[in-house]
N, C-alpha and C. Protein backbone atom coordinates (compact mmCIF):
# COMPACT_ATOMS: atom_id res chain seq x y z
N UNK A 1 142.52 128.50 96.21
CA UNK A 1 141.43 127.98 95.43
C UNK A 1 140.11 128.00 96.22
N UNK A 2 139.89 127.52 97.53
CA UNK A 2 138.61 128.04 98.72
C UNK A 2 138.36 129.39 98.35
N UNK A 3 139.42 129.96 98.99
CA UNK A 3 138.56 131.33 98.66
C UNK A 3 137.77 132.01 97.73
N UNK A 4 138.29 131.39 96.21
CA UNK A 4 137.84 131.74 95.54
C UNK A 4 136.50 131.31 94.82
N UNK A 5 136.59 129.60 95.49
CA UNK A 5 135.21 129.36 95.57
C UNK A 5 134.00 129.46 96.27
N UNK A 6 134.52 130.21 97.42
CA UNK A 6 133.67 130.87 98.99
C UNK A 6 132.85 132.58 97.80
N UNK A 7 133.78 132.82 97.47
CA UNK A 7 133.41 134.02 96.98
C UNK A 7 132.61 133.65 95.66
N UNK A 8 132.90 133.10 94.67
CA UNK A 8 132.18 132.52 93.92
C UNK A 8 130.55 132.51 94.24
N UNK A 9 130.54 131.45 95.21
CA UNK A 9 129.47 130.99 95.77
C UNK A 9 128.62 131.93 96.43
N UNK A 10 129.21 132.89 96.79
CA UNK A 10 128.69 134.42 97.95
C UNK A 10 128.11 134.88 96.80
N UNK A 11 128.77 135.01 95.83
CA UNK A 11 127.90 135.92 94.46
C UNK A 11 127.28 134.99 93.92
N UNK A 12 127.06 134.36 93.59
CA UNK A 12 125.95 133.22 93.31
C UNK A 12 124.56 133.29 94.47
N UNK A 13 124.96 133.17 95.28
CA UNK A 13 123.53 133.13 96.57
C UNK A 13 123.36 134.77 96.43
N UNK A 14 124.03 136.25 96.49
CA UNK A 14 123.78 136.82 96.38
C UNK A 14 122.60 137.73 95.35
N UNK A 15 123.19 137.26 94.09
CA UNK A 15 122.49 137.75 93.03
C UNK A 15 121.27 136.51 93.13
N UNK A 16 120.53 135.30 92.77
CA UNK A 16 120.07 134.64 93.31
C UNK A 16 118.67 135.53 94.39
N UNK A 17 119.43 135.92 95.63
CA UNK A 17 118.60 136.66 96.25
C UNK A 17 118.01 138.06 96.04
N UNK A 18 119.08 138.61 94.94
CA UNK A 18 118.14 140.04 94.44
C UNK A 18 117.15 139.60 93.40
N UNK A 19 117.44 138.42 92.77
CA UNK A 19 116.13 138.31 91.66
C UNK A 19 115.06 138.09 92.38
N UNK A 20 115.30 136.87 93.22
CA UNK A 20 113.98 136.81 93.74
C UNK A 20 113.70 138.18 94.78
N UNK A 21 113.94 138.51 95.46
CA UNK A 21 113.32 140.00 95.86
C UNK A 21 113.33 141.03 94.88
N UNK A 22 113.73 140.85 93.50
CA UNK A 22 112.90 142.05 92.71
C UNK A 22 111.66 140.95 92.25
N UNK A 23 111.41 140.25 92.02
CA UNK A 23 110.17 139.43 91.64
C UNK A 23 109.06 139.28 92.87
N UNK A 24 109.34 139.31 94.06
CA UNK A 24 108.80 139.27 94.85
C UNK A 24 107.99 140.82 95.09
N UNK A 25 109.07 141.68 94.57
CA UNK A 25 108.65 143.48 94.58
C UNK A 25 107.81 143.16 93.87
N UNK A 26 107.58 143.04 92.07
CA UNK A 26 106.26 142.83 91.44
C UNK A 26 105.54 142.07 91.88
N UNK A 27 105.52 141.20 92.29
CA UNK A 27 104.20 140.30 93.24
C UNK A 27 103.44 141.05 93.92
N UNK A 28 104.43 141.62 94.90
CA UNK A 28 103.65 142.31 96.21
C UNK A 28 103.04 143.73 95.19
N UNK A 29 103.70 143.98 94.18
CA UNK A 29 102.83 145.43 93.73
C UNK A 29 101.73 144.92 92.62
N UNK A 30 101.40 143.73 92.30
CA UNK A 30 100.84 142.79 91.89
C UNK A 30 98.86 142.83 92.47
N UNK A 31 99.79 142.44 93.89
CA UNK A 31 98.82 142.15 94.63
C UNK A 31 97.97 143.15 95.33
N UNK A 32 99.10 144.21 95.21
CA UNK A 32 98.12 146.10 96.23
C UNK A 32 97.60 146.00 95.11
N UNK A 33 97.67 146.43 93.63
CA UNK A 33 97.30 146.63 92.63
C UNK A 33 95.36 145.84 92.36
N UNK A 34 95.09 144.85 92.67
CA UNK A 34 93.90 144.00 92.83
C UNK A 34 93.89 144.03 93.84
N UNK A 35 94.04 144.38 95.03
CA UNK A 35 93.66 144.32 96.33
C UNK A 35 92.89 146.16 96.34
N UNK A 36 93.44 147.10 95.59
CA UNK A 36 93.06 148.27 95.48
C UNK A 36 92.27 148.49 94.63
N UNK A 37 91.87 147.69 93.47
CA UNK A 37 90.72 147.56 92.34
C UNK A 37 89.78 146.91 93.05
N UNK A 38 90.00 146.26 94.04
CA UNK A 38 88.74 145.15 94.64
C UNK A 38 87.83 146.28 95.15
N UNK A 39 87.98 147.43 96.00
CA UNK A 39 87.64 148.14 96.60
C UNK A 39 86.47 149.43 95.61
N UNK A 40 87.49 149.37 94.06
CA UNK A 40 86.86 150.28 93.21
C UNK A 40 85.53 149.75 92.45
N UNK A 41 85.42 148.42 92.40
CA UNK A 41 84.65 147.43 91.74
C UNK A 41 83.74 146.65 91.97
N UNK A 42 83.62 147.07 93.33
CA UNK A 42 82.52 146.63 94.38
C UNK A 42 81.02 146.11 94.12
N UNK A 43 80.87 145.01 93.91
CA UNK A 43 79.28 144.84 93.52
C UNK A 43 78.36 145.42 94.58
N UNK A 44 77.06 145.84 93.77
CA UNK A 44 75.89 146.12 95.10
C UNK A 44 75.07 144.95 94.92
N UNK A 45 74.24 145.16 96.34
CA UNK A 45 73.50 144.00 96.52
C UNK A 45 72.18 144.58 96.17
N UNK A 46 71.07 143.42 95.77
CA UNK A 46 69.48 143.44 95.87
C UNK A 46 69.30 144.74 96.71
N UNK A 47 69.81 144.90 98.06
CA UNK A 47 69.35 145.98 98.66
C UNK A 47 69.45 147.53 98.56
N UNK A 48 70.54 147.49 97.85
CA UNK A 48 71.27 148.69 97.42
C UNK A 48 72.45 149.41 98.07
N UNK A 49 72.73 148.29 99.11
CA UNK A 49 74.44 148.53 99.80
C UNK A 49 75.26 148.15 98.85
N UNK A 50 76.50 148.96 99.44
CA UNK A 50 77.44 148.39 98.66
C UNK A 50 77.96 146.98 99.43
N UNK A 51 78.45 145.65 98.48
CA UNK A 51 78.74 144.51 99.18
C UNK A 51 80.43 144.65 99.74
N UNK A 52 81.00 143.45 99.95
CA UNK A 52 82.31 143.02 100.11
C UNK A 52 82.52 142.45 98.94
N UNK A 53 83.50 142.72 98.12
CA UNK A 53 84.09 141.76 96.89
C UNK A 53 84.83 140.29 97.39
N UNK A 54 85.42 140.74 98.72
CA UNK A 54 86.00 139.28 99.16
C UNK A 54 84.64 138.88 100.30
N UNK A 55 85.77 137.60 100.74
CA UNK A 55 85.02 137.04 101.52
C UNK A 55 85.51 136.53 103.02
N UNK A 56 85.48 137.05 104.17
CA UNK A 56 86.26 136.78 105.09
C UNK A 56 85.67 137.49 106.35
């Protein structure tokens, strides 16, 4: 009966951990995705440079 709740439990934490690392995959492609538009969308300034969209 352990074992079968050891294993149980292994596939439970297992699957568990692929959802969240496929959700974590769309996040992170989420985030290149607006991190790579930030770059295309660039405001200019009064002067006529191009600015930084972020800030850092």
């Amino acid at each position: 009966m352990v074992p079968v709740l050891l294993v149980l439990l292994l596939a439970l934490i297992l699957f568990g951990a692929g959802f969240a690392m496929k959700v974590l995959w769309w996040i992170a492609v989420a985030v290149l995705v607006i991190w790579l538009l930030g770059f295309l969308v660039r405001s200019t300034s009064a002067t006529g440079t191009r600015a930084r969209w972020y800030r850092w």
